[in-house]
Protein backbone atom coordinates (compact mmCIF):
# COMPACT_ATOMS: atom_id res chain seq x y z
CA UNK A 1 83.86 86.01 -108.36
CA UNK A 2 81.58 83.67 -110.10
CA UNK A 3 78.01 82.63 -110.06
CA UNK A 4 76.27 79.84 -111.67
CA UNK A 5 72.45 79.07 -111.37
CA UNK A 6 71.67 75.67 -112.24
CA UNK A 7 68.21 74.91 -112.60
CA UNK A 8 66.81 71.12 -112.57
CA UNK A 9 62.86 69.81 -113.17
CA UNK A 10 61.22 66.45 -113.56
CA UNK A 11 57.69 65.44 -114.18
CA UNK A 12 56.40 61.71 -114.29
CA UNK A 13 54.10 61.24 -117.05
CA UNK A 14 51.97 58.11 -117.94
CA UNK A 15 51.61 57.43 -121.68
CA UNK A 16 48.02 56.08 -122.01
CA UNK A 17 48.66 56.03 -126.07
CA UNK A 18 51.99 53.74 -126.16
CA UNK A 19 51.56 52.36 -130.27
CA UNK A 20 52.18 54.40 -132.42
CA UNK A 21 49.11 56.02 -134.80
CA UNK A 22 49.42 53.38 -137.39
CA UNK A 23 48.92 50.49 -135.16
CA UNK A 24 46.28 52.34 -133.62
CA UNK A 25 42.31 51.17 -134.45
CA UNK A 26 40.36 53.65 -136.66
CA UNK A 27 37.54 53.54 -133.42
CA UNK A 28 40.82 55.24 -131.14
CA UNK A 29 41.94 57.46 -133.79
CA UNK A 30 38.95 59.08 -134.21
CA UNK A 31 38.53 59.14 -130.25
CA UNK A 32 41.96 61.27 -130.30
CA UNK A 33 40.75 63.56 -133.10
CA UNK A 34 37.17 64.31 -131.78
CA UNK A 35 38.56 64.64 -128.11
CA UNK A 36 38.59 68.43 -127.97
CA UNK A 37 35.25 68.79 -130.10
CA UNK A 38 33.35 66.41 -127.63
CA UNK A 39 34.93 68.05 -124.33
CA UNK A 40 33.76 71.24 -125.26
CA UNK A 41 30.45 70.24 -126.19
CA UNK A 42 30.24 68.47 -122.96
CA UNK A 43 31.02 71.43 -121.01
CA UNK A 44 28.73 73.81 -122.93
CA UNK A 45 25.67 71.21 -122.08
CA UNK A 46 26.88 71.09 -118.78
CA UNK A 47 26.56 74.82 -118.57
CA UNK A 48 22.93 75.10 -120.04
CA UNK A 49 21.92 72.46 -117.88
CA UNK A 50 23.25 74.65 -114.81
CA UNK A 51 21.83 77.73 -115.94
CA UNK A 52 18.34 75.82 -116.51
CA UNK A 53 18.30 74.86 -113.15
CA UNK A 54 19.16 78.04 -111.80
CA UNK A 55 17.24 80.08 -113.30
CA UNK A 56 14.18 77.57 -112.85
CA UNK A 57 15.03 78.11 -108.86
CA UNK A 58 15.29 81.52 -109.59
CA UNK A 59 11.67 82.17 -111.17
CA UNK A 60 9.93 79.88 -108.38
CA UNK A 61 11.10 81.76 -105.34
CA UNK A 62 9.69 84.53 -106.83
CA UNK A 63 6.43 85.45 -105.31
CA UNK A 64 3.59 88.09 -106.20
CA UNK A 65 1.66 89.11 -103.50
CA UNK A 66 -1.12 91.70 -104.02
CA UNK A 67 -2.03 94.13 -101.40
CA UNK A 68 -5.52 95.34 -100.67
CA UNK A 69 -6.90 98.19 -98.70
CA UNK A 70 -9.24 97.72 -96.07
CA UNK A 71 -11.63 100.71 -96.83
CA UNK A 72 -15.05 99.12 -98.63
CA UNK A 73 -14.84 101.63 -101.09
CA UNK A 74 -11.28 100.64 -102.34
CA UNK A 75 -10.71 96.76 -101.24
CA UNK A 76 -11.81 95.70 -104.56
CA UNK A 77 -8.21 96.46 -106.22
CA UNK A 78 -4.81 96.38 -105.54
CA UNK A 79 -3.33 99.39 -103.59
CA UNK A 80 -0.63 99.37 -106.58
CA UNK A 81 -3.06 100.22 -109.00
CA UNK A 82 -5.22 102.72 -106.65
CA UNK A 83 -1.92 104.36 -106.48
CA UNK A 84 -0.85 104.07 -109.99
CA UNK A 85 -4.48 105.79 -110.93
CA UNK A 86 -3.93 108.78 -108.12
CA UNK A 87 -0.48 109.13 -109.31
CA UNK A 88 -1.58 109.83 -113.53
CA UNK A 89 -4.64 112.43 -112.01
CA UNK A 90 -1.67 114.01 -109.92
CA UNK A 91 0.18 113.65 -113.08
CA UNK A 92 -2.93 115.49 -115.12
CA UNK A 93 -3.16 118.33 -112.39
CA UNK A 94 0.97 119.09 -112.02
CA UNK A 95 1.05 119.41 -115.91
CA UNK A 96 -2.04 122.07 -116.50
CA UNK A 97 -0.62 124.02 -113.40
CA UNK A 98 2.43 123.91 -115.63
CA UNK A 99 0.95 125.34 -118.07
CA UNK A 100 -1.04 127.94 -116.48
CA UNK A 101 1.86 129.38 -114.97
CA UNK A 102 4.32 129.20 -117.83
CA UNK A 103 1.55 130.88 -119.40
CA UNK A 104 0.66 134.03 -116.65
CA UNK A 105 4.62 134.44 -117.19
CA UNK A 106 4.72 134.75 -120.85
CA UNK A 107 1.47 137.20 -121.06
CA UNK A 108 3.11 139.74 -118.34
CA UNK A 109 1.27 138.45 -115.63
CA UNK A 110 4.00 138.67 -114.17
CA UNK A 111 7.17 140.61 -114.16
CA UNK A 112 10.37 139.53 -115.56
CA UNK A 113 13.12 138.03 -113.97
CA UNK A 114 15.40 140.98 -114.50
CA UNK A 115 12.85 143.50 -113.32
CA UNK A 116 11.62 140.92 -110.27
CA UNK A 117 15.20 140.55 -109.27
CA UNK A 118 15.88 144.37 -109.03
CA UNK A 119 12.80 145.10 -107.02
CA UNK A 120 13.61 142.51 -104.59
CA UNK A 121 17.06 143.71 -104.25
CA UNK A 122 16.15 147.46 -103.51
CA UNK A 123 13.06 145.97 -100.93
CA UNK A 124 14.78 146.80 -97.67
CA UNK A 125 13.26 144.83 -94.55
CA UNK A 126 11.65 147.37 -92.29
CA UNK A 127 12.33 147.08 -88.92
CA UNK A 128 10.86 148.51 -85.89
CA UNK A 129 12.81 150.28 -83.10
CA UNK A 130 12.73 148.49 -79.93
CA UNK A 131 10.66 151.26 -77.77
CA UNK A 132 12.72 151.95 -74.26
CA UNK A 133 11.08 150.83 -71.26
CA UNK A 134 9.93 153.98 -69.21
CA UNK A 135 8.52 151.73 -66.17
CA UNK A 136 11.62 150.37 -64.44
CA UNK A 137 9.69 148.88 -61.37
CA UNK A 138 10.27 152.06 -59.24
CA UNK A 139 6.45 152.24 -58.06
């Protein structure tokens, strides 16, 4: 038993640069040797020049718009910064409550946890006996 593999290819190729170097003109040599250089420099300014204009669409589509309430008393700024202003008092009030009860705790205002944990443990619900019904509708 045999097996061959035979494996065949041809391209067709146009030679733009038939003289060889020496004949060449110094203007085409230095074409050839700056090629690469210049094609990536073109492609990098093509780049920027993409990116510009994207991010210039970008940034105009963008729009702001304020909201306002309709109440007299607060229609003369934004409802993000009526917000932002009842959000730092809330902020003010949360944090001393904080601290009041961190402090209560620490003074023995109130108990532990161990000790508040036991007592809740041996609490048992008290529940009332349902009382029998002694009328059963016989009048």
């Amino acid at each position: 038993m045999t097996e061959s593999i035979h494996l065949s290819d041809s391209a067709t190729v146009t030679v733009i640069r038939g003289a060889p170097w020496y004949r060449r003109s110094p203007r085409v040599l230095w074409d050839d040797a700056t090629y690469l250089l210049r094609a990536k420099l073109h492609s990098l300014r093509a780049k920027r020049v993409h990116a510009k204009a994207r991010r210039q669409t970008q940034s105009s589509s963008v729009t702001r718009d304020a909201i306002f309430f309709t109440d007299g008393e607060c229609n003369s700024e934004p409802a993000t910064v009526l917000v932002r202003r009842l959000l730092d008092e809330l902020d003010v009030v949360v944090s001393e409550a904080e601290l009041k009860f961190l402090s209560l705790g620490s003074s023995g205002g109130y108990e532990d946890a161990d000790n508040r944990a036991g007592t809740l443990s041996s609490v048992q619900p008290h529940v009332q006996p349902k009382q029998a019904d002694h009328n059963n509708g016989d009048d």
